[in-house]
Protein backbone atom coordinates (compact mmCIF):
# COMPACT_ATOMS: atom_id res chain seq x y z
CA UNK A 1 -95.67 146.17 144.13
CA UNK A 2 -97.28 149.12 142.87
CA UNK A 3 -95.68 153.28 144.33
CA UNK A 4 -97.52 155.98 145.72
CA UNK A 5 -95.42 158.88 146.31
CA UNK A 6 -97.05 161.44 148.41
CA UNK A 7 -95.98 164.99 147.47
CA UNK A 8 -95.90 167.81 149.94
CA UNK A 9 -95.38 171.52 148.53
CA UNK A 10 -93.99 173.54 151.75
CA UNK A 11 -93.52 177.22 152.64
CA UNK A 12 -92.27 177.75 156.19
CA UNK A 13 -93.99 174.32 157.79
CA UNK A 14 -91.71 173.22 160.18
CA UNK A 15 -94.64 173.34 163.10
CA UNK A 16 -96.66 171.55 160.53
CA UNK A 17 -95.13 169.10 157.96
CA UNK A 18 -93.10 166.38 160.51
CA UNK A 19 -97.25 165.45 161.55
CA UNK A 20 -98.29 165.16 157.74
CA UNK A 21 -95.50 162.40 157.22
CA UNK A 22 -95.65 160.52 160.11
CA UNK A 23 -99.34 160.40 159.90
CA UNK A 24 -99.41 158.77 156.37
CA UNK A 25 -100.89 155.67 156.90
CA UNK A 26 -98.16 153.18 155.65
CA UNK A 27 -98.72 149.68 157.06
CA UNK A 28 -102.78 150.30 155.20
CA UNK A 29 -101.04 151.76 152.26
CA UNK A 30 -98.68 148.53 151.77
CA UNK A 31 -101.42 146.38 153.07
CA UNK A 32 -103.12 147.46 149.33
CA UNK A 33 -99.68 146.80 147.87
CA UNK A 34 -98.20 150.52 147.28
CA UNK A 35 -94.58 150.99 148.58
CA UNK A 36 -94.59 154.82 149.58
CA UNK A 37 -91.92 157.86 149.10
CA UNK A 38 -92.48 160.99 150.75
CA UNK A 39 -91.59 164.12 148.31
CA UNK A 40 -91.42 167.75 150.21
CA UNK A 41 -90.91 170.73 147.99
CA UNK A 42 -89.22 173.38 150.13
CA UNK A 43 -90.34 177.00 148.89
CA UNK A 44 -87.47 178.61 150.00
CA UNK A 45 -88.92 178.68 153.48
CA UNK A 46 -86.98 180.34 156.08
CA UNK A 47 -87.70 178.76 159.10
CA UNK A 48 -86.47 174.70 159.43
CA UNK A 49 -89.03 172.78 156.74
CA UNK A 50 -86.26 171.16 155.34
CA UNK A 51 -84.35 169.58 158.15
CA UNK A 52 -87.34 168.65 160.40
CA UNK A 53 -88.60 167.22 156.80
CA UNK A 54 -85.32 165.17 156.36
CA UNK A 55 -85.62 163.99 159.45
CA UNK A 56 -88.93 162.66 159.21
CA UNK A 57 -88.27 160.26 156.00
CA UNK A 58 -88.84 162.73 153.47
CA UNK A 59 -87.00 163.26 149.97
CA UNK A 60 -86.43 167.10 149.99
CA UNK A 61 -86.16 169.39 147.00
CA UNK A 62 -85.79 172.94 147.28
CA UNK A 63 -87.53 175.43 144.98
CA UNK A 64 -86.08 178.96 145.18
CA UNK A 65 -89.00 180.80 143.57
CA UNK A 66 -91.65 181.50 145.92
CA UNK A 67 -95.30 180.67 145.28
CA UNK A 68 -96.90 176.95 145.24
CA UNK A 69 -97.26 176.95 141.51
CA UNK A 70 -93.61 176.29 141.38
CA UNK A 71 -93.28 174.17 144.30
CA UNK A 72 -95.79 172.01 142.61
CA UNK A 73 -94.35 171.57 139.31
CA UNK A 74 -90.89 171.19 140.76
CA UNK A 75 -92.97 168.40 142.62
CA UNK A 76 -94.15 166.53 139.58
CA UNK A 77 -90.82 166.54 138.23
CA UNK A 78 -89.46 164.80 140.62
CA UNK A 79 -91.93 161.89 140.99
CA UNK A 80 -90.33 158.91 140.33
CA UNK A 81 -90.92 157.08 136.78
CA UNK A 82 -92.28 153.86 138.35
CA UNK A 83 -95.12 155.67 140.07
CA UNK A 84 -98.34 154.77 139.85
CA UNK A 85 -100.56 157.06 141.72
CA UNK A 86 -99.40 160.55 143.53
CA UNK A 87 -101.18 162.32 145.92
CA UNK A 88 -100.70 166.50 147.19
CA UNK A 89 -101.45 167.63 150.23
CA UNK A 90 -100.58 170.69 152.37
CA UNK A 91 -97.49 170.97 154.64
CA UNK A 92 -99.17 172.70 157.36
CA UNK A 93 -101.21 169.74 159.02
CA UNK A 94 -104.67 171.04 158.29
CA UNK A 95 -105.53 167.85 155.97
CA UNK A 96 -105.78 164.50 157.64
CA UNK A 97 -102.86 162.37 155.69
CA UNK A 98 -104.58 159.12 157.50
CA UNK A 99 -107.75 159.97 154.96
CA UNK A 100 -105.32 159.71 152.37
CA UNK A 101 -106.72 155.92 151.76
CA UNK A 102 -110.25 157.35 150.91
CA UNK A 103 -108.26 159.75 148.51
CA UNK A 104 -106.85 156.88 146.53
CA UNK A 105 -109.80 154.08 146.63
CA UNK A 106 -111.71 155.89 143.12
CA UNK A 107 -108.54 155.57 141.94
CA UNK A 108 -107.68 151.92 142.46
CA UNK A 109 -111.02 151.14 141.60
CA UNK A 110 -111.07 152.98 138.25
CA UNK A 111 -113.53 154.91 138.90
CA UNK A 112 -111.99 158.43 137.97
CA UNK A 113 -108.48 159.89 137.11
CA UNK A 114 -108.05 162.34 139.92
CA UNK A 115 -109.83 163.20 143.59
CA UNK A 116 -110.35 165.79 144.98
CA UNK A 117 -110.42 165.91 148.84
CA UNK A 118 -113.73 168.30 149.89
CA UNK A 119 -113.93 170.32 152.54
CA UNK A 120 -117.23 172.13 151.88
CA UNK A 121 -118.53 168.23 151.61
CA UNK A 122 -117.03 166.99 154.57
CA UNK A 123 -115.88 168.35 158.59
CA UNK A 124 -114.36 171.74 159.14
CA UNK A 125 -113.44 172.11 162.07
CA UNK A 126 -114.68 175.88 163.93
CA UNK A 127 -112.07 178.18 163.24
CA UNK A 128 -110.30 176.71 160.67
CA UNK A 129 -112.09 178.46 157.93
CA UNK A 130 -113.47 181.48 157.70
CA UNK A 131 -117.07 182.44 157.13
CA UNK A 132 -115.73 184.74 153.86
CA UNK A 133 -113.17 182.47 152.52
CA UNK A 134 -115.90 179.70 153.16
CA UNK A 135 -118.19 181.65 150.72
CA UNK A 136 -115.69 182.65 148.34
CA UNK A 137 -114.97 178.77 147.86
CA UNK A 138 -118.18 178.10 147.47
CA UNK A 139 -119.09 181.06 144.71
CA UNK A 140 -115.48 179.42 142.84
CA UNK A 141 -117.20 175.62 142.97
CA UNK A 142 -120.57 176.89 141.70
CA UNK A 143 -118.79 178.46 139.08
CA UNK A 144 -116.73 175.98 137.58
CA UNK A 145 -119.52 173.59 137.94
CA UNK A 146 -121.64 175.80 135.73
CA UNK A 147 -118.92 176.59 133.15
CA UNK A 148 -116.80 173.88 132.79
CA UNK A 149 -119.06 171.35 133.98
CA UNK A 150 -116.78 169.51 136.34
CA UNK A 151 -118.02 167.49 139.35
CA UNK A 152 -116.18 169.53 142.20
CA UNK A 153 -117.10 170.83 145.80
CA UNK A 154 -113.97 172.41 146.65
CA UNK A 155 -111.72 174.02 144.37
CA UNK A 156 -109.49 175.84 146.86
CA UNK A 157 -108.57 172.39 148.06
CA UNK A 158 -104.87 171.30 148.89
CA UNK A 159 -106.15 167.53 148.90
CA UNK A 160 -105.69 165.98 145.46
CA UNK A 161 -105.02 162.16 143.63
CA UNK A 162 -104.12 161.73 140.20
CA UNK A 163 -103.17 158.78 138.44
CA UNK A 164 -99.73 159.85 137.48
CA UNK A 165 -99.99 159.81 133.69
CA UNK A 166 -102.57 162.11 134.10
CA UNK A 167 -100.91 164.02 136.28
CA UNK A 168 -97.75 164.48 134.12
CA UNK A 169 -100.38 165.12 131.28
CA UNK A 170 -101.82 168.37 132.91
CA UNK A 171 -98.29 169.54 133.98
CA UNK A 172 -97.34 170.09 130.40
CA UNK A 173 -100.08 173.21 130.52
CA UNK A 174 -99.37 174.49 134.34
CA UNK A 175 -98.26 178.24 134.27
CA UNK A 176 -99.48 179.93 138.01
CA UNK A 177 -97.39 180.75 140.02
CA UNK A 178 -99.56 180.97 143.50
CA UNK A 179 -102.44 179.96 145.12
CA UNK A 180 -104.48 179.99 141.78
CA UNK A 181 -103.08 177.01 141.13
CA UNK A 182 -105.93 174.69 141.74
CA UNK A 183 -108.12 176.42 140.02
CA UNK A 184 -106.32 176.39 136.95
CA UNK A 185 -105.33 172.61 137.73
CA UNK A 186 -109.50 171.90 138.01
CA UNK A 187 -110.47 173.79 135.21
CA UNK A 188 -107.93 172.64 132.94
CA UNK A 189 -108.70 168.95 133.70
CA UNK A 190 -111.85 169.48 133.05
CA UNK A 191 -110.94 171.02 129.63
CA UNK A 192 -109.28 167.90 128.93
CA UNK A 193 -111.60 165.50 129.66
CA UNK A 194 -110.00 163.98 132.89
CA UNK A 195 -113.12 162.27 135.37
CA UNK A 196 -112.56 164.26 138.48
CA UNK A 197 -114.93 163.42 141.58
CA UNK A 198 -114.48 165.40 145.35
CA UNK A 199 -114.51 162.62 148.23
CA UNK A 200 -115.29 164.10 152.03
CA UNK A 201 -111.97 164.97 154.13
CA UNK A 202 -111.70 166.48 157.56
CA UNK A 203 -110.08 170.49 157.54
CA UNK A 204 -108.47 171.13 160.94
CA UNK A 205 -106.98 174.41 162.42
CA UNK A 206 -103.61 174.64 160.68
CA UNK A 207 -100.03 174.62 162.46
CA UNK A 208 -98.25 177.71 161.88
CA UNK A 209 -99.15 181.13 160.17
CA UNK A 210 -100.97 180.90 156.57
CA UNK A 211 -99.44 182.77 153.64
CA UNK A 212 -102.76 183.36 151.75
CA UNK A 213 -104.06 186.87 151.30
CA UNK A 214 -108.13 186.17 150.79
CA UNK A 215 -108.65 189.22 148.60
CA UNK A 216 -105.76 189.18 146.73
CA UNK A 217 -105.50 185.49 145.74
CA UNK A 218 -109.07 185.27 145.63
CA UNK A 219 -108.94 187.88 142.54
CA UNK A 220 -106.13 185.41 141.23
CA UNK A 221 -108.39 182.47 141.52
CA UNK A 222 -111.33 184.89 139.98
CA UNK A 223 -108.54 185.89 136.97
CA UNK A 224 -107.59 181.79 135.92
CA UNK A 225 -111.16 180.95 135.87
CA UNK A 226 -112.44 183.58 133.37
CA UNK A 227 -108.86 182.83 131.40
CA UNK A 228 -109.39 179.22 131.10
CA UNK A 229 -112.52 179.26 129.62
CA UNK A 230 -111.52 179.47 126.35
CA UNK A 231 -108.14 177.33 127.05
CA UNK A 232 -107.98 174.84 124.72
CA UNK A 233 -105.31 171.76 125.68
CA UNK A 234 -103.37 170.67 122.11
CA UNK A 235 -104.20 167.50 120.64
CA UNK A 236 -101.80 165.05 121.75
CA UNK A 237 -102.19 166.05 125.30
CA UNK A 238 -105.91 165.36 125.51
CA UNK A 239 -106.95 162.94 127.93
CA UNK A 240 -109.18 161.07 125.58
């Protein structure tokens, strides 16, 4: 039998993160013949993430420096060696966890390396974005489209599914600490020659209050794009 562990980075999600697990679609999941684990990467949250967490089935790790860059690589530590595919989404119950099976199907088919769940290619629900974080996203995509050529909709997403060698591959290079995160992820994958493709996911109103500052981490996401365009992975971590 084959693993997916699902890993869910977490910063003050108790209203949100007991729906993510229980909506991961397990009897489909084993169905295709993946045995699943549940990682949640506590960001030294301060409400109860942890417990209600714990209580849902989840393997909990706590990550005392704030900001989902570390949650995340604290996260691929702790994936299990026997892994075969690992899949990120947010705490806060604004990703659908049941779409997680069109997440992994490019996967299991060999099609790419990673996914990329799109929200600017598939339902947001009214309200759950807003109109200028909606454009900003889009002005991001366009631009790492153009630049580093990668075949992206969404690169503010929280959605993603690697194949976990490739994963562990791009982790080696990982240095932000916040929300730029993806877009250093993207464009660094693209730098090493990953196949990355965006699949359509649903984007609902999110449980709980956000910790993203639109100007501020949209200058962030603005700063890794024009750093990485030089970035240059070494030799024995390139993907091909």
């Amino acid at each position: 039998m084959k693993k997916l562990t699902v890993m869910i980075p977490c910063y003050n999600e108790e209203k949100g993160v007991t729906k993510v697990i229980k909506n991961i679609p397990r009897k489909q999941l084993n169905a295709l013949g993946y045995e699943v684990e549940v990682l949640v990467i506590d960001n030294n949250s301060k409400d109860k993430t942890s417990e209600v967490a714990k209580k849902a089935g989840a393997r909990v790790f706590f990550e005392a420096k704030q900001g989902k860059g570390h949650a995340i690589r604290l996260g691929v530590k702790s994936v299990s060696k026997d892994t075969d595919i690992v899949v990120m989404l947010d705490g806060d119950d604004t990703y659908k966890a049941q779409e997680m099976l069109r997440m992994i199907e490019p996967l299991n088919s060999d099609f790419c390396d990673v996914v990329l769940g799109s929200r600017l290619g598939g339902k947001i629900q009214e309200g759950s974005m807003t109109k200028f974080n909606r454009m900003g996203n889009w002005m991001f995509s366009f631009m790492v489209r153009t630049a580093y050529h990668g075949n992206v909709t969404d690169v503010c997403t929280g959605y993603f599914a690697w194949k976990k060698d490739v994963l562990k591959k791009l982790a080696k290079h990982l240095e932000s600490n916040g929300f730029s995160i993806e877009m250093e992820m993207i464009t660094k994958m693209a730098k090493m020659g990953f196949e990355i493709y965006s699949v359509p996911i649903t984007y609902e109103d999110r449980a709980g209050q956000s910790a993203l500052h639109p100007v501020k981490d949209g200058s962030r996401i603005l700063h890794a794009w024009m750093r990485n365009l030089n970035w240059k992975p070494y030799a024995k971590y390139k993907a091909r």
